[in-house]
PDB file of N, CA and C in Angstrom:
ATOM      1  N   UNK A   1       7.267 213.578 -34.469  1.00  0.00           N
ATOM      2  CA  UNK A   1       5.843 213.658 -34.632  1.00  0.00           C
ATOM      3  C   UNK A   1       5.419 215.114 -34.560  1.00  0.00           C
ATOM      4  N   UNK A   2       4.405 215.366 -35.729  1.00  0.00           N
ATOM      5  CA  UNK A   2       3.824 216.578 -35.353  1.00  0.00           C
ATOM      6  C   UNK A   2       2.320 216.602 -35.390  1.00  0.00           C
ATOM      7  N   UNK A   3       1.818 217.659 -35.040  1.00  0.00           N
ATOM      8  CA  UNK A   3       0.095 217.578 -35.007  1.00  0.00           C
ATOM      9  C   UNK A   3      -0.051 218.878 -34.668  1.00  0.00           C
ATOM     10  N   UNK A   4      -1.294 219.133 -35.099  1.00  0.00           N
ATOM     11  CA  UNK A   4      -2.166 220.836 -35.546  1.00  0.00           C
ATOM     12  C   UNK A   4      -3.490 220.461 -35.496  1.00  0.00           C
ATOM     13  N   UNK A   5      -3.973 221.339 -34.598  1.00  0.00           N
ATOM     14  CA  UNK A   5      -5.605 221.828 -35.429  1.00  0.00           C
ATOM     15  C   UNK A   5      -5.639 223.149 -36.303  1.00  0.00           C
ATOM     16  N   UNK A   6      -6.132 222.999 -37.473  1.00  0.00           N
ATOM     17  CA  UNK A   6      -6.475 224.433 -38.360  1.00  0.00           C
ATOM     18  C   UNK A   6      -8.071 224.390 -37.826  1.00  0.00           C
ATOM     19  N   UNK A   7      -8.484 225.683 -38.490  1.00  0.00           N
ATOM     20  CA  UNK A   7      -9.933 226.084 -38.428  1.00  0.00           C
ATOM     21  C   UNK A   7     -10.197 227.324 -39.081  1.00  0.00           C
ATOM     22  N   UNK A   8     -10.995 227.379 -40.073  1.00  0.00           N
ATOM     23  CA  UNK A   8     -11.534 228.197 -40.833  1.00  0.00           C
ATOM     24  C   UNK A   8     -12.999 228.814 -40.154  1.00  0.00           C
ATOM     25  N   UNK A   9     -13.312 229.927 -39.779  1.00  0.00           N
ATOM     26  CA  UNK A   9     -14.083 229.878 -39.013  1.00  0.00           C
ATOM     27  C   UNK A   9     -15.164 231.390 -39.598  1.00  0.00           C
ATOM     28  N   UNK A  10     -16.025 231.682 -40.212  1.00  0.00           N
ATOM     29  CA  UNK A  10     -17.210 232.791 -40.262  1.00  0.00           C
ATOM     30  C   UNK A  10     -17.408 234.088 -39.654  1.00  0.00           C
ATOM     31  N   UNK A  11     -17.120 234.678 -40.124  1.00  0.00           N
ATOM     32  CA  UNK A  11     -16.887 236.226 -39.565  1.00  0.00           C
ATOM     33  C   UNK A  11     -17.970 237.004 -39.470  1.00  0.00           C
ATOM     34  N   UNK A  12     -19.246 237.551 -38.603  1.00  0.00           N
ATOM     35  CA  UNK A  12     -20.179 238.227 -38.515  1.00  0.00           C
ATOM     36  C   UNK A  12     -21.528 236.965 -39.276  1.00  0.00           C
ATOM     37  N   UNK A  13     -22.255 237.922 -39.873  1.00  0.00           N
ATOM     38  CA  UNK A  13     -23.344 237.284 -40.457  1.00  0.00           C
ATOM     39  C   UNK A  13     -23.223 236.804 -42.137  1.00  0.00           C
ATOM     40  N   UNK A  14     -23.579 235.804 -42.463  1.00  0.00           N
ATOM     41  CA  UNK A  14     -23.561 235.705 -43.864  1.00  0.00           C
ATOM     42  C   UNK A  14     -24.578 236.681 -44.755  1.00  0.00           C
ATOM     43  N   UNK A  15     -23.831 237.052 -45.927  1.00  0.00           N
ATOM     44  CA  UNK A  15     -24.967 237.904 -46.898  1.00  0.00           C
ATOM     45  C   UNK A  15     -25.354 237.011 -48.046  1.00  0.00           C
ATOM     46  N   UNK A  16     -25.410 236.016 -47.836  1.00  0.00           N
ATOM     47  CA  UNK A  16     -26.047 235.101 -49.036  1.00  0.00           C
ATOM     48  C   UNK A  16     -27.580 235.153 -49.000  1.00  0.00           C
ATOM     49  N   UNK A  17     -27.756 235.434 -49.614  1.00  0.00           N
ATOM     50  CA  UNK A  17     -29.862 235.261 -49.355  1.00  0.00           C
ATOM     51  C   UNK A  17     -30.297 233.720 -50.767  1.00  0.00           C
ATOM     52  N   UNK A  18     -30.702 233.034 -50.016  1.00  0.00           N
ATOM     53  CA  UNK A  18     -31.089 231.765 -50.661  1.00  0.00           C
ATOM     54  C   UNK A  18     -32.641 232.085 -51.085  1.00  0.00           C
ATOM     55  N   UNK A  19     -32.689 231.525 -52.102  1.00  0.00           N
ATOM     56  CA  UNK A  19     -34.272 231.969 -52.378  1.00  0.00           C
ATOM     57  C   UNK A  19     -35.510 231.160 -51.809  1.00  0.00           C
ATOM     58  N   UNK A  20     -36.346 231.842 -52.351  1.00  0.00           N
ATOM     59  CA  UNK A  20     -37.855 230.968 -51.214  1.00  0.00           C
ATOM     60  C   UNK A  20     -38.218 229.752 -52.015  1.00  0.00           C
ATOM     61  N   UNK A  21     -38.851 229.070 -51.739  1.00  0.00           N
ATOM     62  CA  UNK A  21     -39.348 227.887 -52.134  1.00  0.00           C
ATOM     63  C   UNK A  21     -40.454 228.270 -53.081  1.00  0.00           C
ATOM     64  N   UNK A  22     -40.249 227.507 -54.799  1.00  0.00           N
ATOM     65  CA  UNK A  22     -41.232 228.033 -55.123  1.00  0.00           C
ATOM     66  C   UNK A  22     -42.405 227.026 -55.743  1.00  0.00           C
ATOM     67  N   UNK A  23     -43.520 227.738 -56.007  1.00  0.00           N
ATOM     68  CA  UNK A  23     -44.777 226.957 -56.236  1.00  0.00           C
ATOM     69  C   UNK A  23     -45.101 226.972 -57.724  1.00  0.00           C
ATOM     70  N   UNK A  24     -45.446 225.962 -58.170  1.00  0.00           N
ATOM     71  CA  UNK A  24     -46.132 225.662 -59.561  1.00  0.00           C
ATOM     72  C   UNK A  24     -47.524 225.049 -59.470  1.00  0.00           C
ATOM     73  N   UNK A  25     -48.519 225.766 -60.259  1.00  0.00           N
ATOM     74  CA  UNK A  25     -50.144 225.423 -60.228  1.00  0.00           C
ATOM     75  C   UNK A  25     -49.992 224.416 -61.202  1.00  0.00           C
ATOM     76  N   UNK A  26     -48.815 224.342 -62.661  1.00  0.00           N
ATOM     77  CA  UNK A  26     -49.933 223.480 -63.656  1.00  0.00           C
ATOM     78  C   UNK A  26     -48.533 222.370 -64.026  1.00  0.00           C
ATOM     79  N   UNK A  27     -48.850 221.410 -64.150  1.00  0.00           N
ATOM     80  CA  UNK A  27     -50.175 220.709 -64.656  1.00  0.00           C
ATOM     81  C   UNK A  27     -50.692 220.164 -63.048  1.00  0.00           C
ATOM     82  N   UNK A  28     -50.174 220.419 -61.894  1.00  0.00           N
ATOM     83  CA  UNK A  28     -50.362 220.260 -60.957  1.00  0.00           C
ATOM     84  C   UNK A  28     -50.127 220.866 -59.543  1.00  0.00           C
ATOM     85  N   UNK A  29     -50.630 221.198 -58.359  1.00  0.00           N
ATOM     86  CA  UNK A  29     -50.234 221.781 -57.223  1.00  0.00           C
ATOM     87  C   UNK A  29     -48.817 221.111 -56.749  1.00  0.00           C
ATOM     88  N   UNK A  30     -47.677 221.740 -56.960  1.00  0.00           N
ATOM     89  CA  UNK A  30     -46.478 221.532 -55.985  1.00  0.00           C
ATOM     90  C   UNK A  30     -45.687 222.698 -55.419  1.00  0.00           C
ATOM     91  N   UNK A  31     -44.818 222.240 -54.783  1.00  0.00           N
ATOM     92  CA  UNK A  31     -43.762 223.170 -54.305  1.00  0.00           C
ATOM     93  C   UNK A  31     -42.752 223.248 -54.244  1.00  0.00           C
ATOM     94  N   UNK A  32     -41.290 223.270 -55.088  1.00  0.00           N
ATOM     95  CA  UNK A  32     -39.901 222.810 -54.924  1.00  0.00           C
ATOM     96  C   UNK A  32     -39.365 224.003 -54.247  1.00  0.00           C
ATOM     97  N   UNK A  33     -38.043 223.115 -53.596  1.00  0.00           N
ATOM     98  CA  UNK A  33     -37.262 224.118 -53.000  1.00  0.00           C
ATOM     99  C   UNK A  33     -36.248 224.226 -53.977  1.00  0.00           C
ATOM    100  N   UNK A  34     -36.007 225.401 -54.753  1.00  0.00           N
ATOM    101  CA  UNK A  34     -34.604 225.582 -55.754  1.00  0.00           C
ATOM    102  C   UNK A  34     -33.169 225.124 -55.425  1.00  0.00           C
ATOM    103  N   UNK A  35     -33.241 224.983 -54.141  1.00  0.00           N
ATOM    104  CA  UNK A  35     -31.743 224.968 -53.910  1.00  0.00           C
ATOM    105  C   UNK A  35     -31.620 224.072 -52.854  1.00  0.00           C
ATOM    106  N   UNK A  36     -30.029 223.296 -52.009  1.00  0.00           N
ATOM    107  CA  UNK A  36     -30.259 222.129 -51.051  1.00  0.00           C
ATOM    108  C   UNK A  36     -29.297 222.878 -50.478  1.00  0.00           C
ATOM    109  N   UNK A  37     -28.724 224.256 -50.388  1.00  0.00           N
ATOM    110  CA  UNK A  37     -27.536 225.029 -49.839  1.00  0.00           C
ATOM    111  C   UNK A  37     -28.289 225.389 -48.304  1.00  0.00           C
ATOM    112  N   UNK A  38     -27.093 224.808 -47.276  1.00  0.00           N
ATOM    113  CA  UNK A  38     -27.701 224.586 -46.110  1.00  0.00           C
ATOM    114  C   UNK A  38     -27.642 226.407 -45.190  1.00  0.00           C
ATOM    115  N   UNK A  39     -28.699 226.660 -44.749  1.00  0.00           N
ATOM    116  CA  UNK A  39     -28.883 227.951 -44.246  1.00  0.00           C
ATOM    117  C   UNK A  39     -28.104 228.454 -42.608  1.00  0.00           C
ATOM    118  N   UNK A  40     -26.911 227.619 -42.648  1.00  0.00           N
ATOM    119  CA  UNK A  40     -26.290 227.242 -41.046  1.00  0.00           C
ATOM    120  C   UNK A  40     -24.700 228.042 -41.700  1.00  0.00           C
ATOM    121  N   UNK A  41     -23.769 228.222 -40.564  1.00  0.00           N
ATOM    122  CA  UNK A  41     -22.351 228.526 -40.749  1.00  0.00           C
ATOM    123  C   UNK A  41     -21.486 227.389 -41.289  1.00  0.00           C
ATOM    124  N   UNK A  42     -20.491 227.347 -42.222  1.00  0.00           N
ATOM    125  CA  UNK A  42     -20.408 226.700 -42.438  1.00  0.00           C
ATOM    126  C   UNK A  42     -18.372 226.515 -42.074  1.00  0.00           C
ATOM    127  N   UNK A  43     -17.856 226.386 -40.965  1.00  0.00           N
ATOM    128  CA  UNK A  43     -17.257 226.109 -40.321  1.00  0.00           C
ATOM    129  C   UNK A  43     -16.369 225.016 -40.587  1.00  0.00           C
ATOM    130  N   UNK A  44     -15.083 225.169 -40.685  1.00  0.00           N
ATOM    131  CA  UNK A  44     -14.165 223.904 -41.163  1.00  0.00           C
ATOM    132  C   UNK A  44     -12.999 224.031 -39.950  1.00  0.00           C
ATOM    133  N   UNK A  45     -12.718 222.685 -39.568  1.00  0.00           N
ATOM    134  CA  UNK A  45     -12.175 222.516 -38.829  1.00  0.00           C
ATOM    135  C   UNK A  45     -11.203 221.068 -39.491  1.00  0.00           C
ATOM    136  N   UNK A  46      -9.471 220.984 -39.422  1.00  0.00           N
ATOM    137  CA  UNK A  46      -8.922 219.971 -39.874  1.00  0.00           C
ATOM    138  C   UNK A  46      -7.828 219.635 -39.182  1.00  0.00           C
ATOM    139  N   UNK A  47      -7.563 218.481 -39.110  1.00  0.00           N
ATOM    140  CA  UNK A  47      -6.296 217.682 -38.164  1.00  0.00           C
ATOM    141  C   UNK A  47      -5.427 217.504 -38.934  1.00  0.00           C
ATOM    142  N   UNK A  48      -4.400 217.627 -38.643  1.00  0.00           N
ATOM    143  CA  UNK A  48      -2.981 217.419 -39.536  1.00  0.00           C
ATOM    144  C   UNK A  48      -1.899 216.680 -38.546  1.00  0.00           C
ATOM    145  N   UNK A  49      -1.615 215.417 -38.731  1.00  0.00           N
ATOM    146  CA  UNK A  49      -0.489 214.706 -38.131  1.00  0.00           C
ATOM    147  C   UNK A  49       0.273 214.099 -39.054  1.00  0.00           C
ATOM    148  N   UNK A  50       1.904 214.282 -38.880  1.00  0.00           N
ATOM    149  CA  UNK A  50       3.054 213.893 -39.718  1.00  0.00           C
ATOM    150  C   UNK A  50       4.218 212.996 -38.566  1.00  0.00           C
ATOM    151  N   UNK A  51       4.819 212.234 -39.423  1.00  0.00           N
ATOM    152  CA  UNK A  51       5.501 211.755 -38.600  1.00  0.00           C
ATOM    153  C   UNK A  51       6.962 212.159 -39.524  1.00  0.00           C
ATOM    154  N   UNK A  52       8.260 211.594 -39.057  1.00  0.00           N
ATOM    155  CA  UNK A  52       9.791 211.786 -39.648  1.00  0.00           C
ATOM    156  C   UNK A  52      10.091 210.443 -39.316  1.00  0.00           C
ATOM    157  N   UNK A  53      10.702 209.663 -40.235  1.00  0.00           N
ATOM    158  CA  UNK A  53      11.073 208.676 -39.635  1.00  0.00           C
ATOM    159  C   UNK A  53      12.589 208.772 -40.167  1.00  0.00           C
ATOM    160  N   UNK A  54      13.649 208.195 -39.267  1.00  0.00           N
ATOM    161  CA  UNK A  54      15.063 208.394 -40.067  1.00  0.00           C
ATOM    162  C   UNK A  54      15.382 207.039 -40.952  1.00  0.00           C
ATOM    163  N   UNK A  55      16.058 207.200 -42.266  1.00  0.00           N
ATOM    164  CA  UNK A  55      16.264 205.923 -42.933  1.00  0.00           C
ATOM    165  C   UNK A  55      17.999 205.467 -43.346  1.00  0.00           C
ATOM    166  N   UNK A  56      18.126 204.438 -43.704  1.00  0.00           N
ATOM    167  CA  UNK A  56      20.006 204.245 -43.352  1.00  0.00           C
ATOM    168  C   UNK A  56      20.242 205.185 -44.343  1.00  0.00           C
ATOM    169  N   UNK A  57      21.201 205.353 -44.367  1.00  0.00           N
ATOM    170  CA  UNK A  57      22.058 206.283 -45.509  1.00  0.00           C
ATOM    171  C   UNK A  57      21.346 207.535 -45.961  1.00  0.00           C
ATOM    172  N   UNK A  58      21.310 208.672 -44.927  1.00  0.00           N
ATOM    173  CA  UNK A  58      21.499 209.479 -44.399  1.00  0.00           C
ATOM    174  C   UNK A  58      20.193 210.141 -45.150  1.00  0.00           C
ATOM    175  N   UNK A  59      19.029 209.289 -45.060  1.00  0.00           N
ATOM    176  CA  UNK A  59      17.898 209.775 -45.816  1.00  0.00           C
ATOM    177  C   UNK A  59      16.725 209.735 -44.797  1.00  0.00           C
ATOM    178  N   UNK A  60      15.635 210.438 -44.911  1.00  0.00           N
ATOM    179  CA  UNK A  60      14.732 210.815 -44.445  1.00  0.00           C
ATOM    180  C   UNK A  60      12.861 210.546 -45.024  1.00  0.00           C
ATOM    181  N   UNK A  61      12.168 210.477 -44.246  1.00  0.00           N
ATOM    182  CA  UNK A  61      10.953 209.690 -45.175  1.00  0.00           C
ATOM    183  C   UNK A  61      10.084 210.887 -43.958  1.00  0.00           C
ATOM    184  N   UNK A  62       9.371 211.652 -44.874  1.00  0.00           N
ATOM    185  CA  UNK A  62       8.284 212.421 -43.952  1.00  0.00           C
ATOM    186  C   UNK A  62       6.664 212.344 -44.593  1.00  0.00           C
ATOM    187  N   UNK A  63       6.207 211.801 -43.811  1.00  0.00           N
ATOM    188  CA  UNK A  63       4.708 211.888 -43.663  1.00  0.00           C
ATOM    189  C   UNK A  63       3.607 212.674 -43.091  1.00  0.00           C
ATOM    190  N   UNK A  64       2.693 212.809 -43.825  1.00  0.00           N
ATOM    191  CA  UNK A  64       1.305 213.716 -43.159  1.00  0.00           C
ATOM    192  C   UNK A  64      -0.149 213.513 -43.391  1.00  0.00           C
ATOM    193  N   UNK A  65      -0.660 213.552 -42.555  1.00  0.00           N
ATOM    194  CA  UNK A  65      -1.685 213.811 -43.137  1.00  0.00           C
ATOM    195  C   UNK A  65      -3.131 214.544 -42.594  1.00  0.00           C
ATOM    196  N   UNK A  66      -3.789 215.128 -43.438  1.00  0.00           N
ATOM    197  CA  UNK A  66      -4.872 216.308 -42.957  1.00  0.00           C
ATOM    198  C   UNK A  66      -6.448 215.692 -42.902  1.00  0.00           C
ATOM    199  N   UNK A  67      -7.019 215.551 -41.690  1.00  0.00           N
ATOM    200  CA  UNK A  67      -8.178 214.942 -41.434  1.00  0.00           C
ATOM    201  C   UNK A  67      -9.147 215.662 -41.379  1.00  0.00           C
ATOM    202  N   UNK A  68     -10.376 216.106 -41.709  1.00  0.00           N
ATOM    203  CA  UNK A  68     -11.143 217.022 -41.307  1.00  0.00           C
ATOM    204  C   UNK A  68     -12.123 216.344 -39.924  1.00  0.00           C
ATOM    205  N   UNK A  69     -12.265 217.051 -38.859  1.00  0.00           N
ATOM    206  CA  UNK A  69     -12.768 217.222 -37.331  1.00  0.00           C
ATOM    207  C   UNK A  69     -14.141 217.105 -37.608  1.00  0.00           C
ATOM    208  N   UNK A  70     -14.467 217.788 -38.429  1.00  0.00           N
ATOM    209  CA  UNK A  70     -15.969 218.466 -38.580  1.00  0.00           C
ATOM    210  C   UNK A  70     -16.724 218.037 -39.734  1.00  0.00           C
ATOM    211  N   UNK A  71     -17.979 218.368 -40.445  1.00  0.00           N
ATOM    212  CA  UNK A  71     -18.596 218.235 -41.245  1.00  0.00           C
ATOM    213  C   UNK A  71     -18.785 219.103 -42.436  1.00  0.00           C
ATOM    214  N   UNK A  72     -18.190 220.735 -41.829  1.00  0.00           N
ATOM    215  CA  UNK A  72     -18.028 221.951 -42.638  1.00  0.00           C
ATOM    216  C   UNK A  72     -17.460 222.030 -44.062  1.00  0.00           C
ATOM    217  N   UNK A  73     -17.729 222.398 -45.054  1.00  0.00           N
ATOM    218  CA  UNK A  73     -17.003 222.158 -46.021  1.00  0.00           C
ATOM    219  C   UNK A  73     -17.436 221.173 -46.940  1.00  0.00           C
ATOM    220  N   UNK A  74     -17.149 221.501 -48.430  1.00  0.00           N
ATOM    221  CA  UNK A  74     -16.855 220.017 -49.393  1.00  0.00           C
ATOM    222  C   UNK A  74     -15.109 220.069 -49.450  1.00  0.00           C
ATOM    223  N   UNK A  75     -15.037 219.025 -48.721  1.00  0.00           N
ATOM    224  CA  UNK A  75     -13.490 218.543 -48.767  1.00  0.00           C
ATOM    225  C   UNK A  75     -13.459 216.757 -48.321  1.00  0.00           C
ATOM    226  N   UNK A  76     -12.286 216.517 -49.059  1.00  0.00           N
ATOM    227  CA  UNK A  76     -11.752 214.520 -49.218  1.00  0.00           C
ATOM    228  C   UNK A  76     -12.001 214.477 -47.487  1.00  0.00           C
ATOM    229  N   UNK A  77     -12.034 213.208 -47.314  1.00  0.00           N
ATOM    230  CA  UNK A  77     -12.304 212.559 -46.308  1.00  0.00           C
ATOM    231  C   UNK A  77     -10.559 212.395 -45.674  1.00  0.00           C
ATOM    232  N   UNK A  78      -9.701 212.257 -45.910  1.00  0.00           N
ATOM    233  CA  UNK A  78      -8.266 211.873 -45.904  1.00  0.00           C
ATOM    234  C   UNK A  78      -7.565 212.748 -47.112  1.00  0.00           C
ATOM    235  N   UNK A  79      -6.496 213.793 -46.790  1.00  0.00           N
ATOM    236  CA  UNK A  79      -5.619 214.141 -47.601  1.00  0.00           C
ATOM    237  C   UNK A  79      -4.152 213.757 -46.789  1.00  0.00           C
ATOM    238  N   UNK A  80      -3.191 212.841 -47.756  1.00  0.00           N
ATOM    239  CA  UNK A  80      -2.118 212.925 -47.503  1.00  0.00           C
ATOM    240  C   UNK A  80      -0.762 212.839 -48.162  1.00  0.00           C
ATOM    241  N   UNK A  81       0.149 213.650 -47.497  1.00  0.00           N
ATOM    242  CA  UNK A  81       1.477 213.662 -47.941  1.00  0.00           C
ATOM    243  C   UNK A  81       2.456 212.448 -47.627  1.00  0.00           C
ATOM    244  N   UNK A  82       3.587 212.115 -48.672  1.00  0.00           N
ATOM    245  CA  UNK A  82       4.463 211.917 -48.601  1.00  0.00           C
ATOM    246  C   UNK A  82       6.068 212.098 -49.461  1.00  0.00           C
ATOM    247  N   UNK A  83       6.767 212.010 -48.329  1.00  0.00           N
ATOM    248  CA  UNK A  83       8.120 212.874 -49.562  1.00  0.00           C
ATOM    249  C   UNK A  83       9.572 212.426 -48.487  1.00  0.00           C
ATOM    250  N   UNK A  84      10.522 212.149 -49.514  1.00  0.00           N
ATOM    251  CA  UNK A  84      11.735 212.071 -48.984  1.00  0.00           C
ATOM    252  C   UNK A  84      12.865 212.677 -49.120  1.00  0.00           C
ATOM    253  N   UNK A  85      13.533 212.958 -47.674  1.00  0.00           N
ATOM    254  CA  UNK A  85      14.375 214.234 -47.973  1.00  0.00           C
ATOM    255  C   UNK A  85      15.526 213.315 -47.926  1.00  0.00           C
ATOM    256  N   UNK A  86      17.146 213.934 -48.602  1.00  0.00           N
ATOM    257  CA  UNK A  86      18.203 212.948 -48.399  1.00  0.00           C
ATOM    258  C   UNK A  86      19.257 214.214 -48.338  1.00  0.00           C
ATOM    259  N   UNK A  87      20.054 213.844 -47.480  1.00  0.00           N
ATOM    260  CA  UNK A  87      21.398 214.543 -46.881  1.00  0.00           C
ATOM    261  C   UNK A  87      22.691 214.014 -48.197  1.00  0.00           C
ATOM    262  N   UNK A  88      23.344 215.568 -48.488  1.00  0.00           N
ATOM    263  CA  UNK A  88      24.571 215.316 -49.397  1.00  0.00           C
ATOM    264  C   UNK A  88      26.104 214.747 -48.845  1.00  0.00           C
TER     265      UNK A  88
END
């Protein structure tokens, strides 16, 4: 069995400047916001557990897989590996 936390983590301040919300008079009074890009750090944090299992004849079956912890990020809900190794 194995297991990890990764973490991608924001270095100082962001220089993205998101623009202001803007206003239209015609054909009516509104106000849209241009953009839905959230004004917070955006922080990724992911779990990774694999297992080895041994199989007869001198073969090997390894598994993994990478969970994300957090909310940070556009990334899959579940990424996982599998693959088999075999002895000559």
């Amino acid at each position: 069995m194995a297991a990890e936390v990764a973490g991608e983590f924001q270095v100082g301040e962001t220089k993205l400047l998101l623009p202001k919300p803007v206003q239209y008079d015609s054909p009516f009074l509104r106000t849209i916001n241009p953009t839905e890009i959230p004004d917070i750090r955006d922080d990724v944090i992911n779990g990774s557990f694999g297992f080895k299992f041994a199989l007869p004849n001198k073969a090997t079956l390894v598994t993994n897989a990478l969970v994300p912890l957090n909310d940070g990020g556009v990334r899959a809900r579940l990424t996982y590996t599998v693959g088999l190794e075999y002895v000559f």
